[in-house]
Protein backbone atom coordinates (compact mmCIF):
# COMPACT_ATOMS: atom_id res chain seq x y z
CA UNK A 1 -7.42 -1.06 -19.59
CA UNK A 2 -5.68 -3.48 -22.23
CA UNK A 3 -1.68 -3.96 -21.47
CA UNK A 4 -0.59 -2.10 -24.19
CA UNK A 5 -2.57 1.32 -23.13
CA UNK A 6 -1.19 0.30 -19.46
CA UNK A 7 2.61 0.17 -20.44
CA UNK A 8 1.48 4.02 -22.32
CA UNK A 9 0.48 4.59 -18.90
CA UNK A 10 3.18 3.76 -17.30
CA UNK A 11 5.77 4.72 -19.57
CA UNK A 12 4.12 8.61 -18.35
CA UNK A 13 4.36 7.87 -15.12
CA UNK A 14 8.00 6.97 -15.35
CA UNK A 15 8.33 10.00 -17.47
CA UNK A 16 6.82 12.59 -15.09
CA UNK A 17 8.55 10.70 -12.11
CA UNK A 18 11.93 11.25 -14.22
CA UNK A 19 11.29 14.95 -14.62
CA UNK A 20 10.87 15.38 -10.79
CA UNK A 21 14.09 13.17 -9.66
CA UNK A 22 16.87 12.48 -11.42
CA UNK A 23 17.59 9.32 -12.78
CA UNK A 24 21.78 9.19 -12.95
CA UNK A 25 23.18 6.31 -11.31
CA UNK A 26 20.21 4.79 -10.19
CA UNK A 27 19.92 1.06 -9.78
CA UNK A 28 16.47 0.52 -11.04
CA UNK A 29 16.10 -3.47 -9.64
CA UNK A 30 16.57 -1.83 -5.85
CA UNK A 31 15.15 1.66 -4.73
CA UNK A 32 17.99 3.38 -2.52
CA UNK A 33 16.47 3.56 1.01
CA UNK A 34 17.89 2.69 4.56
CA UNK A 35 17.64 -0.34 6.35
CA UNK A 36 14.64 1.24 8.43
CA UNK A 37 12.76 2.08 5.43
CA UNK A 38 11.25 -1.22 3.26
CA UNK A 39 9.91 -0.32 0.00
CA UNK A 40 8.13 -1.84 -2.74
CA UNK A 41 6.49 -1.19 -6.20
CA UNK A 42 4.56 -2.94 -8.21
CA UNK A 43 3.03 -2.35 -11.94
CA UNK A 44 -0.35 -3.75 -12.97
CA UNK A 45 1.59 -5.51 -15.73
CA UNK A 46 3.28 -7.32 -13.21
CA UNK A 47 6.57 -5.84 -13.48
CA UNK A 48 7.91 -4.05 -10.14
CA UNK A 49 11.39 -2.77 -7.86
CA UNK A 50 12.18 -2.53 -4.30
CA UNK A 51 14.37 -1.89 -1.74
CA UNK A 52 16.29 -5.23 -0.56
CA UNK A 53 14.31 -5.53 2.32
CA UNK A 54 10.87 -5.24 0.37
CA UNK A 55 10.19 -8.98 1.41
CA UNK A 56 10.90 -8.50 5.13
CA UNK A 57 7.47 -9.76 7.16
CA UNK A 58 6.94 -6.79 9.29
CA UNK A 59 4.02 -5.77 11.29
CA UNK A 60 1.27 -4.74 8.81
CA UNK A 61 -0.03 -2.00 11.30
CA UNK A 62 -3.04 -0.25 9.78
CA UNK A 63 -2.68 -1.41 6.28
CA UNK A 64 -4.16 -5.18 7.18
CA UNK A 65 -7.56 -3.32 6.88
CA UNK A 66 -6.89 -3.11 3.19
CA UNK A 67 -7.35 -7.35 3.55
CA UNK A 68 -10.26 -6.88 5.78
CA UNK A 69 -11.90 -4.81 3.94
CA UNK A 70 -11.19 -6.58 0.53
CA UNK A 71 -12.40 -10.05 1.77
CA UNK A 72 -16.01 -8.28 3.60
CA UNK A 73 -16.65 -6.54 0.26
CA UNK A 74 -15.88 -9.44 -1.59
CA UNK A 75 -16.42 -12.50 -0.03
CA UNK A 76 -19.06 -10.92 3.09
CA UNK A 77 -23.08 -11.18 3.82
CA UNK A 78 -23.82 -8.21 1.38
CA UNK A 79 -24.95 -5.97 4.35
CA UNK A 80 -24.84 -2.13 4.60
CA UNK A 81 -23.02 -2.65 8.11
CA UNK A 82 -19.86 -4.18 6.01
CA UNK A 83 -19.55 -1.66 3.71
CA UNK A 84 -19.96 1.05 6.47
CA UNK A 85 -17.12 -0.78 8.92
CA UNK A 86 -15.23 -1.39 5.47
CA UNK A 87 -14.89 2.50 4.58
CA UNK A 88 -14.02 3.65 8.38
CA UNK A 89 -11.36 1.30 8.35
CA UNK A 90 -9.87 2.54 4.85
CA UNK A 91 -11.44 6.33 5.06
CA UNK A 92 -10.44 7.23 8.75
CA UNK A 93 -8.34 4.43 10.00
CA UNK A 94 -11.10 3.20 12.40
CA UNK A 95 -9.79 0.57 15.09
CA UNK A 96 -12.99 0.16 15.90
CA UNK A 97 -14.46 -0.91 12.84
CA UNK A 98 -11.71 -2.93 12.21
CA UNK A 99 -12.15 -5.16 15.58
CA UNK A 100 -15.56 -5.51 14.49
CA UNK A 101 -15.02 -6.48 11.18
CA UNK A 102 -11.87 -9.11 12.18
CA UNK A 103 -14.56 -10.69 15.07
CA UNK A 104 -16.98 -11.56 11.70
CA UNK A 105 -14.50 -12.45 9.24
CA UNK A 106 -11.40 -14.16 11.08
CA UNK A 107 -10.66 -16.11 8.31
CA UNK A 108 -10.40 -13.09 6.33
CA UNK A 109 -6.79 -12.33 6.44
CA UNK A 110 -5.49 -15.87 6.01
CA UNK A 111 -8.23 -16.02 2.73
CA UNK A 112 -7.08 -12.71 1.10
CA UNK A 113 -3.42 -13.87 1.26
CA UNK A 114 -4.14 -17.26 0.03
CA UNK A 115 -6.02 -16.03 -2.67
CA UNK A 116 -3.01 -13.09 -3.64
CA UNK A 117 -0.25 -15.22 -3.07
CA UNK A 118 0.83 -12.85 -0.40
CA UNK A 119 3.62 -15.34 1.44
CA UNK A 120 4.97 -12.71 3.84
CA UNK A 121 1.28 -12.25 5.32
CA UNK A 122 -0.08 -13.84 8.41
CA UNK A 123 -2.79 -13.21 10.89
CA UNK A 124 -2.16 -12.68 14.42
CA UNK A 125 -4.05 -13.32 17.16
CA UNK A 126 -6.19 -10.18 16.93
CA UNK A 127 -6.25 -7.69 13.75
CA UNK A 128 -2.97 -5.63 15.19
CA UNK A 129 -1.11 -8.14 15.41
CA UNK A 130 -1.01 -9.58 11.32
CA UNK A 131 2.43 -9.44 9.68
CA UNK A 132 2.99 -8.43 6.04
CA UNK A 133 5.47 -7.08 3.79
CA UNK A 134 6.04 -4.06 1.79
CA UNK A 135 5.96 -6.47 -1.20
CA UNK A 136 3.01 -8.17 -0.71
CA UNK A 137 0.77 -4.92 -0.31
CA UNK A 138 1.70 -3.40 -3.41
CA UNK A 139 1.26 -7.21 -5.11
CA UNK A 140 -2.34 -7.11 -3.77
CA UNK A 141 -3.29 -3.29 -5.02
CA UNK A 142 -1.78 -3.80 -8.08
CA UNK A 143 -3.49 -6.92 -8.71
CA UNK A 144 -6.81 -4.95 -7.45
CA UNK A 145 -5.82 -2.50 -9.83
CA UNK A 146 -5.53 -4.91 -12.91
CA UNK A 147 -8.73 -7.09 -12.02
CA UNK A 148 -11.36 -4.81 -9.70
CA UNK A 149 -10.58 -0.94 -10.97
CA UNK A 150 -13.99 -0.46 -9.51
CA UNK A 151 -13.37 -1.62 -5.76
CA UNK A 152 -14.56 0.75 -3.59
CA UNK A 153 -11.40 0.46 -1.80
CA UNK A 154 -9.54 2.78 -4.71
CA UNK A 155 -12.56 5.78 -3.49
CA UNK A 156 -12.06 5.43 0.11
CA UNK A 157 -8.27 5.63 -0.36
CA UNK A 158 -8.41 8.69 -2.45
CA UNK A 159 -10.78 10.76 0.00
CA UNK A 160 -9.21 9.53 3.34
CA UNK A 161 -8.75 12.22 5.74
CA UNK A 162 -8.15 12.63 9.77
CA UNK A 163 -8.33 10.03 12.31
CA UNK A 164 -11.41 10.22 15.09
CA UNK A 165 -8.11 11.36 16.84
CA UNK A 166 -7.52 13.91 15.02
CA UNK A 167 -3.89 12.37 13.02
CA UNK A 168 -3.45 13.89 10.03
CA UNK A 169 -2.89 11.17 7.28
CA UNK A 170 -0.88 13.04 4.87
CA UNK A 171 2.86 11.49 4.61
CA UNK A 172 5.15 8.61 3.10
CA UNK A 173 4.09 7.54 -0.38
CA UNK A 174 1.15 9.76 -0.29
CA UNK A 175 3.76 12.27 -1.47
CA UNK A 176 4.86 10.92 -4.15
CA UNK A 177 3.78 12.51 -7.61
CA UNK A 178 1.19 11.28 -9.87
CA UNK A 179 -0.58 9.22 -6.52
CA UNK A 180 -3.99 9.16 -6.30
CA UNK A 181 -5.29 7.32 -3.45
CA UNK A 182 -3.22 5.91 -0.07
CA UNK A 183 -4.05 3.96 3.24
CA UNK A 184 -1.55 4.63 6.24
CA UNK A 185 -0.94 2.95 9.10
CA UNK A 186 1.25 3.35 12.54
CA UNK A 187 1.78 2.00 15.64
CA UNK A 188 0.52 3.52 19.06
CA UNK A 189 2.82 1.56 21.50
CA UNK A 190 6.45 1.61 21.72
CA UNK A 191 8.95 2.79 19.26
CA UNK A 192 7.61 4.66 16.69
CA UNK A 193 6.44 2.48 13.56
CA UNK A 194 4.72 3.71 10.27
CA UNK A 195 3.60 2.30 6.83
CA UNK A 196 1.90 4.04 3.88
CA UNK A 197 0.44 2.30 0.81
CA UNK A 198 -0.53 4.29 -2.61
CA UNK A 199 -1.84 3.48 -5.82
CA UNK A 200 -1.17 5.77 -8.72
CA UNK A 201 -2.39 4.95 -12.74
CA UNK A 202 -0.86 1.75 -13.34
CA UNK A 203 0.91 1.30 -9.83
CA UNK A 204 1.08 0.95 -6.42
CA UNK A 205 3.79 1.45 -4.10
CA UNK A 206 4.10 0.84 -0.26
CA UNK A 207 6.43 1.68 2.56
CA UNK A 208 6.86 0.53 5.86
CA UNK A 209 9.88 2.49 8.09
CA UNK A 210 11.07 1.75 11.76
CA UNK A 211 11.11 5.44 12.57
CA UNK A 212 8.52 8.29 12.16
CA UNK A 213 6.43 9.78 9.68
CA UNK A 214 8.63 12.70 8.53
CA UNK A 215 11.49 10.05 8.08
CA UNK A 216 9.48 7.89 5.98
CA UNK A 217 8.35 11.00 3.90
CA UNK A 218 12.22 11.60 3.60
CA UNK A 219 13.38 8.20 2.86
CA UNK A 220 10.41 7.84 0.26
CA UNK A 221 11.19 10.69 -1.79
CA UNK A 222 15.22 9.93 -1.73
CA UNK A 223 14.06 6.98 -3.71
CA UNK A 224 12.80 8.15 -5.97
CA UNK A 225 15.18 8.20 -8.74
CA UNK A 226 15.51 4.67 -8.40
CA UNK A 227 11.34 4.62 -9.16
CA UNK A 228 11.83 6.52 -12.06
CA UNK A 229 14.38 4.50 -13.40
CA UNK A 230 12.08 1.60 -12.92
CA UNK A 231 9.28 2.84 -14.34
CA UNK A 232 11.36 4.17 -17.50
CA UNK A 233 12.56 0.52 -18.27
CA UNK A 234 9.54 -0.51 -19.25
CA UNK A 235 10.45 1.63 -22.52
């Protein structure tokens, strides 16, 4: 898609965004959320907003797959076993698959962000333990947006559906209009810790909240006036 189709694009989305929330008083450089609730979005034109804490490392939960995955399709051996472990992370949130692929690829973390210029991202000692940002995950889908519209990444994210567990993955940005495609994450150990990560035509946004779910869903959707307005500057 050339840039000026993509800022047509976009221009709709912040149109359609506009005609669901308000735009009065919005501050388009920071999307209104609370302190729990980091949010980022980026355009693939390289423009984006956030809330103030969008650059706060944080644990990446579930949404380091999106790395793992990235660097196996990308930068792997090629096999059929890759691709497999790379959709059950993305598709179902497989731990499993994840530990699997993290024991063949260790690097692969520390490569992807190298290669993004994802500064807030680190590798831990085992795959749950990486730190990111709400920033730097909506840097690296948009820039998978603008340079590999065909990863199979985009596919899996757009026909995920419940865990082996039986979580329903159906909250945070997902609800946001005009998204196509998201990969969630959450912890299972102490307080309660989520993330969500969309892409939509022309953008991705991601959100990670100390809190639940259903506040992240709430805290999402409160900003998004502040996403419209965004989006509408590009006019």
């Amino acid at each position: 898609m050339g840039y000026r189709m993509t800022a047509i694009t976009l221009l709709a989305v912040g149109t359609c965004l506009a005609l669901v929330a308000p735009v009065a008083n919005a501050e388009p450089s920071e999307a209104a959320a609370p302190p729990r609730t980091a949010i980022s979005i980026r355009t693939v034109v390289g423009i984006g907003w956030g809330s103030a804490n969008e650059h706060e490392q944080r644990s990446a939960l579930s949404l380091i797959k999106l790395y793992l995955a990235d660097y196996a399709l990308r930068h792997g051996d090629g096999s059929a076993s890759d691709r497999d472990l790379a959709e059950r992370m993305i598709r179902y949130s497989d731990d499993g698959a994840a530990s699997l692929m993290a024991a063949k690829y260790p690097e692969a973390v520390g490569a992807v962000a190298n290669e993004y210029g994802l500064t807030e991202t680190r590798p831990g000692a085992d795959w749950g333990a990486g730190t990111t940002s709400a920033a730097d995950v909506s840097d690296f889908l948009a820039s998978k947006l603008r340079t590999d519209p065909g990863s199979p990444i985009f596919d899996w994210m757009a026909s995920a559906g419940s865990t082996a567990r039986g979580t329903g993955q159906d909250w945070g940005t997902a609800q946001l209009p005009l998204v196509l495609g998201t990969k969630w994450g959450w912890s299972d150990f102490g307080a309660s810790e989520v993330a969500s990560a969309s892409y939509g035509p022309g953008f991705a946004v991601t959100a990670h909240t100390r809190g639940t779910a259903a506040e992240q869903t709430a805290d999402v959707l409160a900003a998004l006036p502040a996403i419209a307005a965004g989006l509408m500057s590009l006019r």
